[in-house]
N, C-alpha and C. Protein backbone atom coordinates (compact mmCIF):
# COMPACT_ATOMS: atom_id res chain seq x y z
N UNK A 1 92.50 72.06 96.93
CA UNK A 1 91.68 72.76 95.96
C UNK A 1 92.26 74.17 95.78
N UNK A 2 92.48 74.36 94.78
CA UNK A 2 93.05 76.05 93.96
C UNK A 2 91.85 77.12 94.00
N UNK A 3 91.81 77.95 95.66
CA UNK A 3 91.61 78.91 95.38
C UNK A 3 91.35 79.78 93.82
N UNK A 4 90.22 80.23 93.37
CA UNK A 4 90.10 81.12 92.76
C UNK A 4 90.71 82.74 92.46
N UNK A 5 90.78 82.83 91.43
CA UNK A 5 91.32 84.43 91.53
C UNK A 5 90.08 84.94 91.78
N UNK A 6 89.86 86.17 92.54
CA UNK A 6 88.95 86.58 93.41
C UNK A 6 89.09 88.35 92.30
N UNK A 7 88.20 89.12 91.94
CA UNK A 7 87.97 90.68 91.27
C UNK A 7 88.22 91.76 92.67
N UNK A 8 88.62 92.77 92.09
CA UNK A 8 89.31 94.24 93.68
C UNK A 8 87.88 95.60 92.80
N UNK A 9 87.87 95.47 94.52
CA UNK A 9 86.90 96.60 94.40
C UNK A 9 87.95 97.59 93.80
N UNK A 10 87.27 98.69 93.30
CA UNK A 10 88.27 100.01 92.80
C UNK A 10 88.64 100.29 94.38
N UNK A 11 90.00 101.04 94.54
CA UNK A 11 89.90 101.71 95.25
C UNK A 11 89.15 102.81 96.16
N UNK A 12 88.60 103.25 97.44
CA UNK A 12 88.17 104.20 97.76
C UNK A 12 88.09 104.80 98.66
N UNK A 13 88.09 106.41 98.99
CA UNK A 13 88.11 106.56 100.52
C UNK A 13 87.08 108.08 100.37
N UNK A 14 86.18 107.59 100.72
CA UNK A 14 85.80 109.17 100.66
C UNK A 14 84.91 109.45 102.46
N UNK A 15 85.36 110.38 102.68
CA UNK A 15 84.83 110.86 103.74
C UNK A 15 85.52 110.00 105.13
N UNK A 16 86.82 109.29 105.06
CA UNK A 16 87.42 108.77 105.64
C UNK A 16 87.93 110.04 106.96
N UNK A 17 87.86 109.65 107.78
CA UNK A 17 88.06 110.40 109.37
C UNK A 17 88.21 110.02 110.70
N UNK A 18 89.91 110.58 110.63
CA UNK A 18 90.28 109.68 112.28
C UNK A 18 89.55 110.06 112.99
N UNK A 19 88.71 110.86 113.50
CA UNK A 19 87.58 111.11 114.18
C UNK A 19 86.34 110.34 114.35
N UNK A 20 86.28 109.45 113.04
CA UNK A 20 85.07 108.62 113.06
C UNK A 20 85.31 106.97 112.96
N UNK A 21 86.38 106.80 113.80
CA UNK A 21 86.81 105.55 114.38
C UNK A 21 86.14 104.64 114.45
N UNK A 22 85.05 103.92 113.22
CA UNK A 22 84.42 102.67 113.75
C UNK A 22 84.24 101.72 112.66
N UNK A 23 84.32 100.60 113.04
CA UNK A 23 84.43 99.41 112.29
C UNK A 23 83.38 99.06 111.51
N UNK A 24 83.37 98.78 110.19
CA UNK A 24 82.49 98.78 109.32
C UNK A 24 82.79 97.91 108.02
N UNK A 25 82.24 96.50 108.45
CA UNK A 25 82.92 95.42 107.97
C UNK A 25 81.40 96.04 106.28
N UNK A 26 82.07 95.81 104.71
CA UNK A 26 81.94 96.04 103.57
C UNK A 26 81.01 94.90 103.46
N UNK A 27 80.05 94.71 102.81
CA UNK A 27 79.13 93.42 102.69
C UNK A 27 78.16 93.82 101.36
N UNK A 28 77.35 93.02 101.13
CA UNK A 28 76.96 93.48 99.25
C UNK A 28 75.27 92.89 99.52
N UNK A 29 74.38 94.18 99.55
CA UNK A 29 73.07 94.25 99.59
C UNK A 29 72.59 93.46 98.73
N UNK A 30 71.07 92.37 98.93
CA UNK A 30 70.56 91.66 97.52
C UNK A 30 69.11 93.21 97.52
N UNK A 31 69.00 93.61 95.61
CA UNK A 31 68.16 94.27 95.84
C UNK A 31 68.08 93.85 94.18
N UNK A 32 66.46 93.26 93.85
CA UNK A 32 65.86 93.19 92.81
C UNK A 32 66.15 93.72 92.06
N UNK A 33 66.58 94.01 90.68
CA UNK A 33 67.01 94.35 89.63
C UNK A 33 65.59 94.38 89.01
N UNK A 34 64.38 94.45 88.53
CA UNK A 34 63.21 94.36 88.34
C UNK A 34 62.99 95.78 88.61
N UNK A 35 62.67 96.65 87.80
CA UNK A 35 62.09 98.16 88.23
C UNK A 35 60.48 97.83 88.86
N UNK A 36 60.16 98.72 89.69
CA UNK A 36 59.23 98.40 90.40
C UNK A 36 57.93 98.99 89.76
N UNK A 37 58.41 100.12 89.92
CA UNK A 37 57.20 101.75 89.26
C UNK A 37 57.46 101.77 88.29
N UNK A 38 56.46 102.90 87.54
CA UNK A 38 56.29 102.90 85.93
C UNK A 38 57.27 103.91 86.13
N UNK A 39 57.60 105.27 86.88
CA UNK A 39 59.01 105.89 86.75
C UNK A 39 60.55 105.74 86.95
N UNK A 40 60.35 104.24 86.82
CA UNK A 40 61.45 103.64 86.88
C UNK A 40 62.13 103.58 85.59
N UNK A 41 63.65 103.40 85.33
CA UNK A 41 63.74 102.76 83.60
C UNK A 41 63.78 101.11 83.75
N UNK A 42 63.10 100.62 82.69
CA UNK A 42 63.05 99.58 82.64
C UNK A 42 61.42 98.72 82.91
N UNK A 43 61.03 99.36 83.30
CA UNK A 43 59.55 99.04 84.32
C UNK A 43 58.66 98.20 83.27
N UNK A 44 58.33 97.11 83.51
CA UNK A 44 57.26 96.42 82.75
C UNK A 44 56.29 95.76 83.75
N UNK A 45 55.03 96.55 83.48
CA UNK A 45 53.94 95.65 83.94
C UNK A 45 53.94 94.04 84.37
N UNK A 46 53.82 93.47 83.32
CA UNK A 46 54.25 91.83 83.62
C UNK A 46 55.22 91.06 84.38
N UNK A 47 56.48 92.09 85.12
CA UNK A 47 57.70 91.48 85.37
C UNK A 47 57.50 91.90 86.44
N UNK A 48 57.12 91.17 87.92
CA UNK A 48 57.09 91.27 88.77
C UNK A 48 58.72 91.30 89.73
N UNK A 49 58.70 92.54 90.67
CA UNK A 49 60.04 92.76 91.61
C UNK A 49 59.87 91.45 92.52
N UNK A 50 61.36 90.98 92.93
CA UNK A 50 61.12 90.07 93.57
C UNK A 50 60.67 90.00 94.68
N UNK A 51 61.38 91.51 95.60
CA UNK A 51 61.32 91.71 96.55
C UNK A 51 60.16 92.27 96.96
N UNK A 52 59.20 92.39 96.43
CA UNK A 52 57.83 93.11 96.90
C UNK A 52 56.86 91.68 96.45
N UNK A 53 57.41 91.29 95.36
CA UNK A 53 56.20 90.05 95.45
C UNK A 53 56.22 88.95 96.58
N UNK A 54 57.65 88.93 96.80
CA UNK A 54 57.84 88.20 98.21
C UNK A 54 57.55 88.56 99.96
N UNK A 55 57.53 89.95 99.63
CA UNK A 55 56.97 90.82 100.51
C UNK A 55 58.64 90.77 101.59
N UNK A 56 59.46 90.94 101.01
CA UNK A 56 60.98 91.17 101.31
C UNK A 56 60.97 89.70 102.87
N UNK A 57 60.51 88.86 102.58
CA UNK A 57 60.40 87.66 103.47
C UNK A 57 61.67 87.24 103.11
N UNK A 58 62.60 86.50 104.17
CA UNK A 58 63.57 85.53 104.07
C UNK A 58 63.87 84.91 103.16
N UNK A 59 64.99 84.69 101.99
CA UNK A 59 64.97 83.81 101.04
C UNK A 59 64.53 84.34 99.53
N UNK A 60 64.10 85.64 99.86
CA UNK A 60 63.49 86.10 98.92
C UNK A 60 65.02 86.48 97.57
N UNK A 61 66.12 86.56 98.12
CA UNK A 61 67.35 86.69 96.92
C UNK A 61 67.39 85.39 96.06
N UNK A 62 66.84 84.51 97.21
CA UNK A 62 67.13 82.46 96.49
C UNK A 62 66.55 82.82 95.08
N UNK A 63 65.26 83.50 95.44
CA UNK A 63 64.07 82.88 94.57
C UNK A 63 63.81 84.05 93.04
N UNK A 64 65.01 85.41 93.49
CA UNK A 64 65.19 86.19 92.46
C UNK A 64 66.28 85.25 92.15
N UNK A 65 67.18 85.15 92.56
CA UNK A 65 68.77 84.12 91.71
C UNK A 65 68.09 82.98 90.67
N UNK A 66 67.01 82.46 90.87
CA UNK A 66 66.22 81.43 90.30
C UNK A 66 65.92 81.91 89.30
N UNK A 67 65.32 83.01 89.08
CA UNK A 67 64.97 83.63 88.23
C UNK A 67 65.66 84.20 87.20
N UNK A 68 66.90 83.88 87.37
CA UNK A 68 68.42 84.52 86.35
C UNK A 68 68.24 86.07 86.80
N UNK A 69 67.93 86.65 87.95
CA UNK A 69 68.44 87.75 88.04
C UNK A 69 69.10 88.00 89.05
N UNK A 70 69.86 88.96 88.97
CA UNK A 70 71.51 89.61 90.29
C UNK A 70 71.12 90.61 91.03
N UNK A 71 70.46 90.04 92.20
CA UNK A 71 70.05 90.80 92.98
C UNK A 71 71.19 91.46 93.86
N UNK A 72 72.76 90.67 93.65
CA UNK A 72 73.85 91.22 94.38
C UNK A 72 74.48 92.27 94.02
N UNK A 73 74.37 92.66 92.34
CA UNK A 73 75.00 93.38 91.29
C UNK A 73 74.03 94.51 90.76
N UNK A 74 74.79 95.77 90.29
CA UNK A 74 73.89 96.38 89.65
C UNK A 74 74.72 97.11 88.56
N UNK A 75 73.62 97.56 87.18
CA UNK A 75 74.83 98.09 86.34
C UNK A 75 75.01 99.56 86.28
N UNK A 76 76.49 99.55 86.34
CA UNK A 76 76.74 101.36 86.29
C UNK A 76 78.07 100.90 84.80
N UNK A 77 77.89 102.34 84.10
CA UNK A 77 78.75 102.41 83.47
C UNK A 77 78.92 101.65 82.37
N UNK A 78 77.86 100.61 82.38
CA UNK A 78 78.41 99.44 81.14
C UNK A 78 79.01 98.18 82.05
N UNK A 79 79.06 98.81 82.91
CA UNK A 79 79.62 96.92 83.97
C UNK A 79 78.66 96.60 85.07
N UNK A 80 79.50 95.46 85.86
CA UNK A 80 78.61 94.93 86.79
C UNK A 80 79.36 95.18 88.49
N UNK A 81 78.60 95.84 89.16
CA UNK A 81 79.43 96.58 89.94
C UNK A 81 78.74 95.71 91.56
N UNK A 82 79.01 95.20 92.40
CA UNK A 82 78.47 94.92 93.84
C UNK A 82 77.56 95.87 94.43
N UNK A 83 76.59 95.63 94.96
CA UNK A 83 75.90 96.73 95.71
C UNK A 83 76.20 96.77 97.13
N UNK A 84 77.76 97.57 97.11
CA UNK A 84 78.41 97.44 98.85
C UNK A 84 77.59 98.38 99.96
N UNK A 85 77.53 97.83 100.76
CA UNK A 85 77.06 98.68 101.69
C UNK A 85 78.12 98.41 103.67
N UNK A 86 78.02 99.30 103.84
CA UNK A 86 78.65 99.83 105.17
C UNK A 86 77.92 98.64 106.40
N UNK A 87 78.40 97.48 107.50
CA UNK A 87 77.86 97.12 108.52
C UNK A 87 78.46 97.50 109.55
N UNK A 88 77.88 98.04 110.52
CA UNK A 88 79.15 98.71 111.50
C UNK A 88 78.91 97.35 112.25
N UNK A 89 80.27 97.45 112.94
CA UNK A 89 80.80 95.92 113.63
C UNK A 89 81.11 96.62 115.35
N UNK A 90 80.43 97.36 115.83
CA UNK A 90 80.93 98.37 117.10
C UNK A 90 79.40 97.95 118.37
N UNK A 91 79.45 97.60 119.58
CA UNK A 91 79.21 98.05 120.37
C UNK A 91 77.96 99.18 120.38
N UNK A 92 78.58 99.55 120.01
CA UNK A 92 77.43 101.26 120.20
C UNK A 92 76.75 101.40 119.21
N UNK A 93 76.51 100.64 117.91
CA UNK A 93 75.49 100.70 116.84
C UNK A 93 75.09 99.19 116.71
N UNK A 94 73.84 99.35 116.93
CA UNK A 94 72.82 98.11 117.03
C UNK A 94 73.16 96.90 117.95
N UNK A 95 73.81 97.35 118.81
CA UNK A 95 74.59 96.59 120.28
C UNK A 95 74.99 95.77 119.81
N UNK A 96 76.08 95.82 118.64
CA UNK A 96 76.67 95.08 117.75
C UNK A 96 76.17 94.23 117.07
N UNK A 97 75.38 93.87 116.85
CA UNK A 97 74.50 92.86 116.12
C UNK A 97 74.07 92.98 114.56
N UNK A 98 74.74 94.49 114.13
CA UNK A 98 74.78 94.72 112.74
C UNK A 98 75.29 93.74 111.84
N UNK A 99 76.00 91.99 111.94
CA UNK A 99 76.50 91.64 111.24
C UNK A 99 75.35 90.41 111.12
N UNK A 100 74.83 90.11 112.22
CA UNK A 100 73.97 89.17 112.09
C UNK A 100 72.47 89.62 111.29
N UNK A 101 72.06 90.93 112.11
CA UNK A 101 71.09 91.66 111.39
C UNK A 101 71.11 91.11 109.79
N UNK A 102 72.11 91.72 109.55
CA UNK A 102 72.56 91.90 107.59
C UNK A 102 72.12 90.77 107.51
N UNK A 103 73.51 89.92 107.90
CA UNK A 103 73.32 88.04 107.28
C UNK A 103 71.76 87.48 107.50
N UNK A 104 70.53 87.62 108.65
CA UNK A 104 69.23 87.73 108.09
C UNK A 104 68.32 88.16 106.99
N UNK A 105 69.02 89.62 106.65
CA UNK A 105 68.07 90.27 105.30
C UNK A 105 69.14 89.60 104.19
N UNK A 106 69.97 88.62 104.51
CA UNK A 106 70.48 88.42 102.49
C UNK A 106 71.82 88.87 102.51
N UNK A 107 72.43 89.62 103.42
CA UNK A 107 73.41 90.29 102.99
C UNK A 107 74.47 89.49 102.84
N UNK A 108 75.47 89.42 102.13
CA UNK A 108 76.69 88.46 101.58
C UNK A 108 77.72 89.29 101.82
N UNK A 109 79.36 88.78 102.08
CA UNK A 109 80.17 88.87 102.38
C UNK A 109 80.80 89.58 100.93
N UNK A 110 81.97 90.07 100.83
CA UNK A 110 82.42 90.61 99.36
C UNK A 110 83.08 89.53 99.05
N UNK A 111 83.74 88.12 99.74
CA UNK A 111 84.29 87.07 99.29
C UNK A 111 83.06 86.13 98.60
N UNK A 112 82.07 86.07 99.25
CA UNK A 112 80.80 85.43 98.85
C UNK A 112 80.48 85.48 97.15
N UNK A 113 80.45 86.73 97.09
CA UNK A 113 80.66 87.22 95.44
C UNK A 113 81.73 87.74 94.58
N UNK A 114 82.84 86.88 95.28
CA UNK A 114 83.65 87.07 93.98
C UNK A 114 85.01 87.99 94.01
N UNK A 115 84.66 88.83 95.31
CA UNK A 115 85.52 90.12 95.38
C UNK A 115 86.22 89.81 96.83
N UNK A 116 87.68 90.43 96.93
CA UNK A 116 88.97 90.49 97.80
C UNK A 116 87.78 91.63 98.76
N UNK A 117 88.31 90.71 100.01
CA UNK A 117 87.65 92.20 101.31
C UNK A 117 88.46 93.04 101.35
N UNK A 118 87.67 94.14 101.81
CA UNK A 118 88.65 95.77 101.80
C UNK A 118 88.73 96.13 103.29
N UNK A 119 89.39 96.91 103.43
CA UNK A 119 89.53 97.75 105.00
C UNK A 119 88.17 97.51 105.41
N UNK A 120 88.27 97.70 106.93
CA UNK A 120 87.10 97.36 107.58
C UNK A 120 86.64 98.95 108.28
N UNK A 121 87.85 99.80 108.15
CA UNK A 121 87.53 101.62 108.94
C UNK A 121 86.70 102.01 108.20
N UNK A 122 85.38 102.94 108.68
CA UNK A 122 84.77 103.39 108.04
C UNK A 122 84.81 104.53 106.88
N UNK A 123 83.99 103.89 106.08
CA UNK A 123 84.25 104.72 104.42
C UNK A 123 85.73 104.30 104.06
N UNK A 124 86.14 103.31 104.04
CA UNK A 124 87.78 103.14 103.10
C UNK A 124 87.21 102.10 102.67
N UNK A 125 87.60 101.76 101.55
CA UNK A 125 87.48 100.44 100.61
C UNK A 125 89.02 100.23 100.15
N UNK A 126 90.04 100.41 100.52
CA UNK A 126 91.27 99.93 99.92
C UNK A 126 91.17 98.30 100.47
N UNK A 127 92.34 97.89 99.79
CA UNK A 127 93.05 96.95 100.19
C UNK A 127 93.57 96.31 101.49
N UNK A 128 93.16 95.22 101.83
CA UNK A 128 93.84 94.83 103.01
C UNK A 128 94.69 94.18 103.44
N UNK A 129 95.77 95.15 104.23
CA UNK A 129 97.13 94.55 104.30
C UNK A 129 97.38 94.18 106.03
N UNK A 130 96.98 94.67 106.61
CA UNK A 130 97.13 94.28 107.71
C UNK A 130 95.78 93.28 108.38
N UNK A 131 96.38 92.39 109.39
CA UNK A 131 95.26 91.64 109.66
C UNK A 131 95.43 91.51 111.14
N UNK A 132 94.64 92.01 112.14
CA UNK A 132 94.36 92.85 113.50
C UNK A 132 93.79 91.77 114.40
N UNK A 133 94.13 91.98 115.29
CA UNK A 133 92.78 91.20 116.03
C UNK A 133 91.83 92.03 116.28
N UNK A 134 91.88 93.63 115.70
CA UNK A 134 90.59 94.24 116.12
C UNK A 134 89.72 94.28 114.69
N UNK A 135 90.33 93.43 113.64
CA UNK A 135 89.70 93.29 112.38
C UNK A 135 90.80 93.57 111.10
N UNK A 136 90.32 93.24 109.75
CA UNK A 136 91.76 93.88 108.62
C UNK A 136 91.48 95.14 108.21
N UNK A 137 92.05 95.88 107.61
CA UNK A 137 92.25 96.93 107.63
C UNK A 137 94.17 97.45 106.46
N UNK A 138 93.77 98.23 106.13
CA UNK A 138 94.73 98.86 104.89
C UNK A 138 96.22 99.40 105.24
N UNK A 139 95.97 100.09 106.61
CA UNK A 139 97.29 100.03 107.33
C UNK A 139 97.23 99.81 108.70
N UNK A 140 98.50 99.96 109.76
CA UNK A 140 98.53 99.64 111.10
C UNK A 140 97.88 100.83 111.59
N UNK A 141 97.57 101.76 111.26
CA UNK A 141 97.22 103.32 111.99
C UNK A 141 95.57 102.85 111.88
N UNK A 142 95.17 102.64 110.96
CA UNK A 142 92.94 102.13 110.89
C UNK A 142 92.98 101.02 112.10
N UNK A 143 93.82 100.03 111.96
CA UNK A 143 93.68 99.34 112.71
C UNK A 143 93.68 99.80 114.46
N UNK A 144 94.91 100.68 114.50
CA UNK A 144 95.14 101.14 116.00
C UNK A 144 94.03 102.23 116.21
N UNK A 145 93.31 102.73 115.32
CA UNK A 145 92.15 103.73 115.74
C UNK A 145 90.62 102.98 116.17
N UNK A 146 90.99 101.97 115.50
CA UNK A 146 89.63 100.99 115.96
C UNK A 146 89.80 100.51 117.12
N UNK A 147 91.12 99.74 117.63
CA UNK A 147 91.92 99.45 118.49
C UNK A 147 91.51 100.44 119.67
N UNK A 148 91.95 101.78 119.41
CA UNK A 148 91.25 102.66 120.73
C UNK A 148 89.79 102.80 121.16
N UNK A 149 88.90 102.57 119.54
CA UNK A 149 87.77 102.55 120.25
C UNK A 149 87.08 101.10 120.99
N UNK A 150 87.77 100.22 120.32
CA UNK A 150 87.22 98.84 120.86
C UNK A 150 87.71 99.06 123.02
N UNK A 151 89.08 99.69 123.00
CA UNK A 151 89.47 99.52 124.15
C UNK A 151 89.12 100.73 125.18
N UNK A 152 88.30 101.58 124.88
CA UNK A 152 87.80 102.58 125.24
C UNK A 152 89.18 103.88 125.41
N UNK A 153 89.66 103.66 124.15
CA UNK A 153 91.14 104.67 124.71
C UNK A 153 90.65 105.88 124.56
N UNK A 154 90.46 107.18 124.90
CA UNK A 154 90.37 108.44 124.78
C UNK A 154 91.25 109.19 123.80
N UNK A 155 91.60 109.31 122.95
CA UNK A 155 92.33 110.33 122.01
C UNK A 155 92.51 111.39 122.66
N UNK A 156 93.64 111.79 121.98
CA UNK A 156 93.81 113.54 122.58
C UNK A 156 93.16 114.08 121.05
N UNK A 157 92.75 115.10 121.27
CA UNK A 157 92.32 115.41 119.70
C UNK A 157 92.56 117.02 119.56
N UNK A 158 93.15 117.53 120.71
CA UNK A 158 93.51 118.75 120.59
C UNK A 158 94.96 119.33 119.47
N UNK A 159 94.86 120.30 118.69
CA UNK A 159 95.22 119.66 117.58
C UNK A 159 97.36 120.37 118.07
N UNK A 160 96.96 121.13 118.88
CA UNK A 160 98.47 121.27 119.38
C UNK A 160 99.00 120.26 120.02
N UNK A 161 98.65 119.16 120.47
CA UNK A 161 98.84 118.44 121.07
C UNK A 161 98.83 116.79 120.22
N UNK A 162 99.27 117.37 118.97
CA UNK A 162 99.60 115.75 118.08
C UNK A 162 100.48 114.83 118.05
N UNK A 163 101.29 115.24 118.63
CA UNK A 163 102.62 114.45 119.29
C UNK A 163 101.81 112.98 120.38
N UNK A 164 101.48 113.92 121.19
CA UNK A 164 100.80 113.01 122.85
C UNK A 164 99.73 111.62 121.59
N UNK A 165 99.04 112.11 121.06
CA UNK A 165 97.88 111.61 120.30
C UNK A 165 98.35 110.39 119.25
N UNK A 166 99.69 110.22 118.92
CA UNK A 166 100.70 109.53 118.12
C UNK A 166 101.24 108.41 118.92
N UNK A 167 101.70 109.20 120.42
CA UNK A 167 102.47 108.16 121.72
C UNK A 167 101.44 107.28 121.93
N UNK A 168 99.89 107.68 121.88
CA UNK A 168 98.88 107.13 122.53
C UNK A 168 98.38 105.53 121.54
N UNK A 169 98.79 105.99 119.97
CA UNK A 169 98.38 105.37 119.09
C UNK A 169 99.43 104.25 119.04
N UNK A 170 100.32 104.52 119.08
CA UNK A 170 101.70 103.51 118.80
C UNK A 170 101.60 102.39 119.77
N UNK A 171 101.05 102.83 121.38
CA UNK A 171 101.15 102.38 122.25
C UNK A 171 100.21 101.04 122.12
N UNK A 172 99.25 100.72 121.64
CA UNK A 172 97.95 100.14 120.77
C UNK A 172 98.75 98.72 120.09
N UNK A 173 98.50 97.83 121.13
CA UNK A 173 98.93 96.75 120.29
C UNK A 173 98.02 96.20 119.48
N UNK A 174 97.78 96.02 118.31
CA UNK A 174 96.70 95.66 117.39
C UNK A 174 96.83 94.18 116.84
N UNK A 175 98.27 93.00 117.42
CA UNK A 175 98.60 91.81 116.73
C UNK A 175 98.68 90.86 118.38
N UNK A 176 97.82 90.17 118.10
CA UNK A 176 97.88 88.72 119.21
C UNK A 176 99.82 88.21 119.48
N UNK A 177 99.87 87.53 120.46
CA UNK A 177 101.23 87.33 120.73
C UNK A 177 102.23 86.49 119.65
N UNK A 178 100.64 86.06 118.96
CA UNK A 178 101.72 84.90 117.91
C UNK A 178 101.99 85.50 116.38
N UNK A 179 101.41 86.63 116.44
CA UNK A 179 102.10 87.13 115.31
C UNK A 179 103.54 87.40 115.43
C-alpha cells in the first residue's frame, strides 16, 4: 500500500534553549470549534460546544467529528492549521506519563492528521532528520542534549568553559549499535 503524501508543519523554533533540554514529543489537541459564550465570534445559542455538552467525557472528539466538525484544526489566516501542543516525554514531568495522559483526553499524533512529525526538543518544530534512540529530532546536537538528560549527564554550562561542554556532548552516543 502507497503511503500517502503527508502536509509539513511551517517551520519553527521559538524560545528553543540548550538549557532547556527536554523531550517534547508535538501532538494536536481536539478542541470544539463551536464558540461557547456570547463573547465569542461565532457564538449561536442553538449550536451546542461539544465539549461542554459532553462534559469533556472520553470520546467526546468521536461525537464532534460526527457532527462535521474539526475539533483537531483551527482557522488562522484563511487556512486550516493543527492545534499542536507540547507533551513532555521526560521522567521529571508527570513521571512520564504525559504521553498516555494526552492519548486519554483525545490527543492525536501529527501523523494521525495528516502532518510529517517534527523535532521532538522542546519548542522546535523543524524537520526530522535524525532518528535517536533517545527520540527524532532535527539534528545530532537536540538529540545528544536529550541524550544527557535522559542519562543524567551534567553539562558544564560555564560559559568559559565551552570547549569541555562540546567533548561532553560528542561523547553521547545517541544511535543503537545497528545503525
Amino acid at each position: 500500500m502507497p503511503e500517502t503524501a503527508r502536509k509539513k508543519l511551517p517551520p519553527l523554533q521559538i524560545g528553543v534553549s540548550e538549557f532547556g533540554n527536554i523531550r517534547m514529543l508535538k501532538m494536536v489537541r481536539p478542541v470544539c470549534p463551536t464558540a461557547s459564550f456570547p463573547d465569542q465570534d461565532g457564538y449561536d445559542p442553538y449550536v451546542l460546544n461539544c465539549q461542554r455538552e459532553f462534559n469533556g467525557r472520553r470520546g467526546w472528539q468521536e461525537k464532534c467529528e460526527e457532527r462535521g466538525h474539526k475539533p483537531y484544526f483551527r482557522k488562522v489566516a484563511g487556512g486550516e492549521v493543527p492545534n499542536t501542543v507540547q507533551v513532555a516525554l521526560n521522567e521529571r514531568i508527570n513521571g512520564g506519563d504525559g504521553y498516555a495522559r494526552a492519548r486519554r483526553k483525545g490527543y492525536k499524533l501529527l501523523e494521525e492528521v495528516g502532518y510529517d512529525p517534527v523535532c521532538e526538543y522542546r519548542n522546535c518544530e523543524l524537520p526530522v532528520k535524525v532518528k535517536s534512540i533517545y527520540g527524532n529530532y532535527c539534528t545530532e546536537r537536540h538529540a545528544r542534549l536529550i541524550g544527557a538528560d535522559v542519562e543524567k549527564i551534567e553539562l558544564e554550562v560555564h560559559p568559559d568553559r565551552r570547549g569541555e561542554r562540546e567533548k561532553q556532548l560528542r561523547q553521547i552516543s545517541i544511535y543503537d549499535g545497528n545503525v
